[in-house]
C-alpha atoms as a PDB file:
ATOM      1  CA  UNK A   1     175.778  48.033 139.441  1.00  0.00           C
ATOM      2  CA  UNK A   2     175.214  49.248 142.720  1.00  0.00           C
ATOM      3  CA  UNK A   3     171.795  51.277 143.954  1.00  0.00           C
ATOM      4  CA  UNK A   4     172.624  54.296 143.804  1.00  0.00           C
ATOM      5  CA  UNK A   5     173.140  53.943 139.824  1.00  0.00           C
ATOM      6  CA  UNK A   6     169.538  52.749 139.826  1.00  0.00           C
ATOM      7  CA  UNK A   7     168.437  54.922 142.079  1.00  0.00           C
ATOM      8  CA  UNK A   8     169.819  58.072 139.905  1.00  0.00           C
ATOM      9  CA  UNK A   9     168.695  56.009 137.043  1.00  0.00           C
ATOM     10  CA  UNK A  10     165.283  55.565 137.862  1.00  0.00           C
ATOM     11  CA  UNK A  11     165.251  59.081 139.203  1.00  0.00           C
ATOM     12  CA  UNK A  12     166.363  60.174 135.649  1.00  0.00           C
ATOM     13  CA  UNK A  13     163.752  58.674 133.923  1.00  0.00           C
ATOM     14  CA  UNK A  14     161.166  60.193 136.320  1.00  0.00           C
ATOM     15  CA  UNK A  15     162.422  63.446 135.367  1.00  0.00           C
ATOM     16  CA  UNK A  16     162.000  62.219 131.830  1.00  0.00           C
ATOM     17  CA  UNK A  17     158.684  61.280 131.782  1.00  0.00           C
ATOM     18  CA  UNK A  18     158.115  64.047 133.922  1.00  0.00           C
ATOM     19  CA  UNK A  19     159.074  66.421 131.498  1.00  0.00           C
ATOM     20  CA  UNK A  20     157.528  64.343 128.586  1.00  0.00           C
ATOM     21  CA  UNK A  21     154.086  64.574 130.032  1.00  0.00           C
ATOM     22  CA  UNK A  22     154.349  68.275 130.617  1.00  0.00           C
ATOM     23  CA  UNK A  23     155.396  68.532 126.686  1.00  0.00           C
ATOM     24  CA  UNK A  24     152.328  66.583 125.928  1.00  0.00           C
ATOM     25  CA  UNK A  25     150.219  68.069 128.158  1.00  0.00           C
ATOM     26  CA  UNK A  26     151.485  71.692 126.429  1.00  0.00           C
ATOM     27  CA  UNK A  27     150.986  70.502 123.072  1.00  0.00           C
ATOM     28  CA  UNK A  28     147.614  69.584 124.161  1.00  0.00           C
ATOM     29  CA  UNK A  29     146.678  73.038 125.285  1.00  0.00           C
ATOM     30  CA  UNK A  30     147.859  74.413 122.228  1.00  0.00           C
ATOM     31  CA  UNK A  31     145.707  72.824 120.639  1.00  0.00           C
ATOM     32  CA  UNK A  32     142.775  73.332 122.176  1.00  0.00           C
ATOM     33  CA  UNK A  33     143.575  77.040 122.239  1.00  0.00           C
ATOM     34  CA  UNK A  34     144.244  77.019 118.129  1.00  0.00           C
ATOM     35  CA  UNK A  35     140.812  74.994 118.174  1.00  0.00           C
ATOM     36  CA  UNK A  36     138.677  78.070 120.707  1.00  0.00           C
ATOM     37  CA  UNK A  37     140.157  80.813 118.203  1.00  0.00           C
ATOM     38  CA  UNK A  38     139.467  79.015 115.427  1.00  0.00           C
ATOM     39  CA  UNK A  39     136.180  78.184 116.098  1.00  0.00           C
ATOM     40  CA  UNK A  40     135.952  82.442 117.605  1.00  0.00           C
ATOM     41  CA  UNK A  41     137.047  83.655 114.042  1.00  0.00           C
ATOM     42  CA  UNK A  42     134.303  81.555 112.447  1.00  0.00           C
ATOM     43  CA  UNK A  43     131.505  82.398 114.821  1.00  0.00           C
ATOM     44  CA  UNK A  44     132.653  86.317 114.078  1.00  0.00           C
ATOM     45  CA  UNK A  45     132.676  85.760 110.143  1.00  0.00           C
ATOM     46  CA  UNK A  46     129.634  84.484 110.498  1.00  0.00           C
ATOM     47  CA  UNK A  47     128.254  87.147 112.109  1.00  0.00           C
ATOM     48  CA  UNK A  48     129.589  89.490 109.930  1.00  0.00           C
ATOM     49  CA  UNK A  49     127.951  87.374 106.867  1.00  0.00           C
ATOM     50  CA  UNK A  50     124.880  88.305 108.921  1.00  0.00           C
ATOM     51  CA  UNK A  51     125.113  91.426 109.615  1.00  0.00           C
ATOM     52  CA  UNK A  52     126.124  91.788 105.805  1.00  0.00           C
ATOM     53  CA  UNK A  53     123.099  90.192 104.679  1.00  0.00           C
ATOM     54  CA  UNK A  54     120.414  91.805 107.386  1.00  0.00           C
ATOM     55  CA  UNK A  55     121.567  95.363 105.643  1.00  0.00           C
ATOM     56  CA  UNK A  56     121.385  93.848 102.308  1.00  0.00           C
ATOM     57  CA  UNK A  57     117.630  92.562 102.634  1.00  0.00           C
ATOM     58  CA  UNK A  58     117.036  96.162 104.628  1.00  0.00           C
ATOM     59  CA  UNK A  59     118.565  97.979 101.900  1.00  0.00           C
ATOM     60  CA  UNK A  60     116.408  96.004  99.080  1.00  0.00           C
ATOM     61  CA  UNK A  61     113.303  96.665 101.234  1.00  0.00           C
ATOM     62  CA  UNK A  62     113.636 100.104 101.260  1.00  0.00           C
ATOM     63  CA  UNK A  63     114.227 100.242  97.840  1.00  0.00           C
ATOM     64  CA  UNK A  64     111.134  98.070  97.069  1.00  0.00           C
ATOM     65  CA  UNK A  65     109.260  99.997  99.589  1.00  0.00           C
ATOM     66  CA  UNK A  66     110.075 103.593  97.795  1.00  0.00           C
ATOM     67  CA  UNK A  67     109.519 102.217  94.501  1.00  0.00           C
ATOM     68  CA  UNK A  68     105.737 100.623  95.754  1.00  0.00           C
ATOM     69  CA  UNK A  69     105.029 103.872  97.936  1.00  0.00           C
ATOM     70  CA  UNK A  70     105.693 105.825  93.768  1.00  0.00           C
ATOM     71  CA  UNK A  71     103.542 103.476  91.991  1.00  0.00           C
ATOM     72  CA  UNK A  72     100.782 104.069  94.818  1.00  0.00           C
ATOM     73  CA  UNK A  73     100.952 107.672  94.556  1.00  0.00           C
ATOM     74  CA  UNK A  74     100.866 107.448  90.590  1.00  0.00           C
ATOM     75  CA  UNK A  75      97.823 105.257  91.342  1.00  0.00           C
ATOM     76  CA  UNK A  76      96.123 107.379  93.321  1.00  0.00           C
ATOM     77  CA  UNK A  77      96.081 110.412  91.246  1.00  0.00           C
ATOM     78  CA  UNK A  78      95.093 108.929  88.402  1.00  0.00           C
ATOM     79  CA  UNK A  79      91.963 107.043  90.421  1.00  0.00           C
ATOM     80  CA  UNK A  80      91.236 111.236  91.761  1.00  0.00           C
ATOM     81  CA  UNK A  81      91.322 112.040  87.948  1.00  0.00           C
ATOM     82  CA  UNK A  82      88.885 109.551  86.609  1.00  0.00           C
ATOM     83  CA  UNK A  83      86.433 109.696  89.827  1.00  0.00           C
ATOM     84  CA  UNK A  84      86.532 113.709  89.576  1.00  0.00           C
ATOM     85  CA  UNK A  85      86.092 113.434  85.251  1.00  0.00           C
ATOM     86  CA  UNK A  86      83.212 110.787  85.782  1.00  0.00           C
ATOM     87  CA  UNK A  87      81.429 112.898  88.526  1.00  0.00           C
ATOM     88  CA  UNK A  88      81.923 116.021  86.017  1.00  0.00           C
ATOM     89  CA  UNK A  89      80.513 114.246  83.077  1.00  0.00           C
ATOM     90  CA  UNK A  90      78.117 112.986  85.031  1.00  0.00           C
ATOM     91  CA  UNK A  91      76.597 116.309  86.572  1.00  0.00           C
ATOM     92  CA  UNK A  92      76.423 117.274  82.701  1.00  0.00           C
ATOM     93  CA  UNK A  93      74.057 114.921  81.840  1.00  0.00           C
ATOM     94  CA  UNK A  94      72.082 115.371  84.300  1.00  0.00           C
ATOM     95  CA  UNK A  95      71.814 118.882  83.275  1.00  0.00           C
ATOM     96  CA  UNK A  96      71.443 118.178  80.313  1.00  0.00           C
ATOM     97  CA  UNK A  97      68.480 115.650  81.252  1.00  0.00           C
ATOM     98  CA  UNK A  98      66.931 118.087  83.608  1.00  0.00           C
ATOM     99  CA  UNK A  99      66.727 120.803  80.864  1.00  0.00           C
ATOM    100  CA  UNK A 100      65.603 118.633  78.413  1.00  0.00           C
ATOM    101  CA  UNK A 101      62.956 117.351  80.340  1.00  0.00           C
ATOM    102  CA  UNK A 102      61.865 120.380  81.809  1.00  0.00           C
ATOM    103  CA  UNK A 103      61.496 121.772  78.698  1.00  0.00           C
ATOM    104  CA  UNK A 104      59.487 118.998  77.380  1.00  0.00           C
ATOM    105  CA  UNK A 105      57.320 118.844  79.774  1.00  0.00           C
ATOM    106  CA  UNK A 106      56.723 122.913  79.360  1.00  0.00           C
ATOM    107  CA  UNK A 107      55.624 122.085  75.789  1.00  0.00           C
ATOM    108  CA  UNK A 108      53.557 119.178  76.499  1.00  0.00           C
ATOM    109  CA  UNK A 109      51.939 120.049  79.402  1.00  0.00           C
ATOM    110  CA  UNK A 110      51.091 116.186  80.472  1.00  0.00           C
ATOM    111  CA  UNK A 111      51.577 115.712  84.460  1.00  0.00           C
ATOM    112  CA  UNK A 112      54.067 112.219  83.161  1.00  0.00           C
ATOM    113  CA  UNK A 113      56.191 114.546  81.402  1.00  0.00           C
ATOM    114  CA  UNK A 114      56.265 117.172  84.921  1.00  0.00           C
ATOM    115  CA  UNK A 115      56.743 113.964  87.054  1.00  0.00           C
ATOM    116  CA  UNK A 116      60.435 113.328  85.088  1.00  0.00           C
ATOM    117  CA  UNK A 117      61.582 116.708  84.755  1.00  0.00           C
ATOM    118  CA  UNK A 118      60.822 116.982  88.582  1.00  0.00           C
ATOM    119  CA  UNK A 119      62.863 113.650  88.826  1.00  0.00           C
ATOM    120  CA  UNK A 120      65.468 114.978  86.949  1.00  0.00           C
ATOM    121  CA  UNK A 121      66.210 117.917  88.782  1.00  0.00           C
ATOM    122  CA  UNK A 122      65.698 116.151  91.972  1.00  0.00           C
ATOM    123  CA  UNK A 123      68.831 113.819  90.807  1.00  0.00           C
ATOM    124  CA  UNK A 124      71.005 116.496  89.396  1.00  0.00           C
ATOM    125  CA  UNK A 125      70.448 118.283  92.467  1.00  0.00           C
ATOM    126  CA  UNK A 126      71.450 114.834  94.934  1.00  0.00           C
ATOM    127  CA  UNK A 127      74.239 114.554  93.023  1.00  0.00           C
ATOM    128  CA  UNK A 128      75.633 118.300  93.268  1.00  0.00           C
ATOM    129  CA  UNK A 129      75.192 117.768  97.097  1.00  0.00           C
ATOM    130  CA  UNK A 130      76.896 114.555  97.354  1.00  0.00           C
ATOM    131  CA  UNK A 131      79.923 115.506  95.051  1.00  0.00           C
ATOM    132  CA  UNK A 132      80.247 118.832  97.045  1.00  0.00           C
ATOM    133  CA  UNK A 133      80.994 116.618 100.099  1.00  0.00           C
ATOM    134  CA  UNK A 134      83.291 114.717  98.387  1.00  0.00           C
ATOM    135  CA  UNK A 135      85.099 117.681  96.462  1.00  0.00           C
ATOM    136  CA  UNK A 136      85.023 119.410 100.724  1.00  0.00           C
ATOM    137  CA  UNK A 137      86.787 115.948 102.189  1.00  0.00           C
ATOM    138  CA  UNK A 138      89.918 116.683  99.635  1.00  0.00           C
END
């Protein structure tokens, strides 16, 4: 065989390999590009799941914060109720105890007797005062 058959030969199979390697080297970027979008789908589902899930726990808070913000209010009127029944019932027996004491002491006369009726009234009347701030503060 003479050289120019190997040389053509030889030249052949560079071309071959050549072309092999750029094959390969194709596949290989293939690859790595199916790998990149893969991995760019996952990274965007998972930011979807969190995006999902942020306005799912901002959703529930809401919720929760409604529901605690109508229990408060319930709360609150019924703790205005009692205080302003107690404070009524209150100023009524200490009417009541001022008359009765006043009156006792009118009968009896005796400066102990004067001394609580005084006290009495001085009480009913601190307490008017005080609940007519409260009632102005409303």
């Amino acid at each position: 065989m003479s050289d120019t058959f190997w040389i053509s030969f030889f030249g052949s199979m560079a071309s071959v390999v050549t072309a092999v390697g750029i094959i390969v080297v194709s596949i290989m970027q293939l690859r790595t590009k199916q790998a990149v979008d893969s991995a760019d789908a996952n990274r965007k589902a998972e930011s979807v799941a969190a995006i999902t899930k942020t306005e799912e726990v901002r959703t529930t808070l809401q919720a929760s914060t409604a529901a605690t913000d109508t229990q408060l209010a319930g709360l609150k009127k019924v703790a205005v109720d009692t205080h302003t029944l107690v404070n009524s019932n209150m100023e009524r027996q200490l009417r009541l105890t001022a008359t009765a004491l006043r009156r006792v002491s009118e009968l009896t006369k005796n400066l102990d007797d004067e001394k609580a009726a005084a006290l009495a009234e001085a009480l009913l009347q601190e307490h008017v005062a005080k609940q007519a701030i409260v009632d102005a503060s409303r």
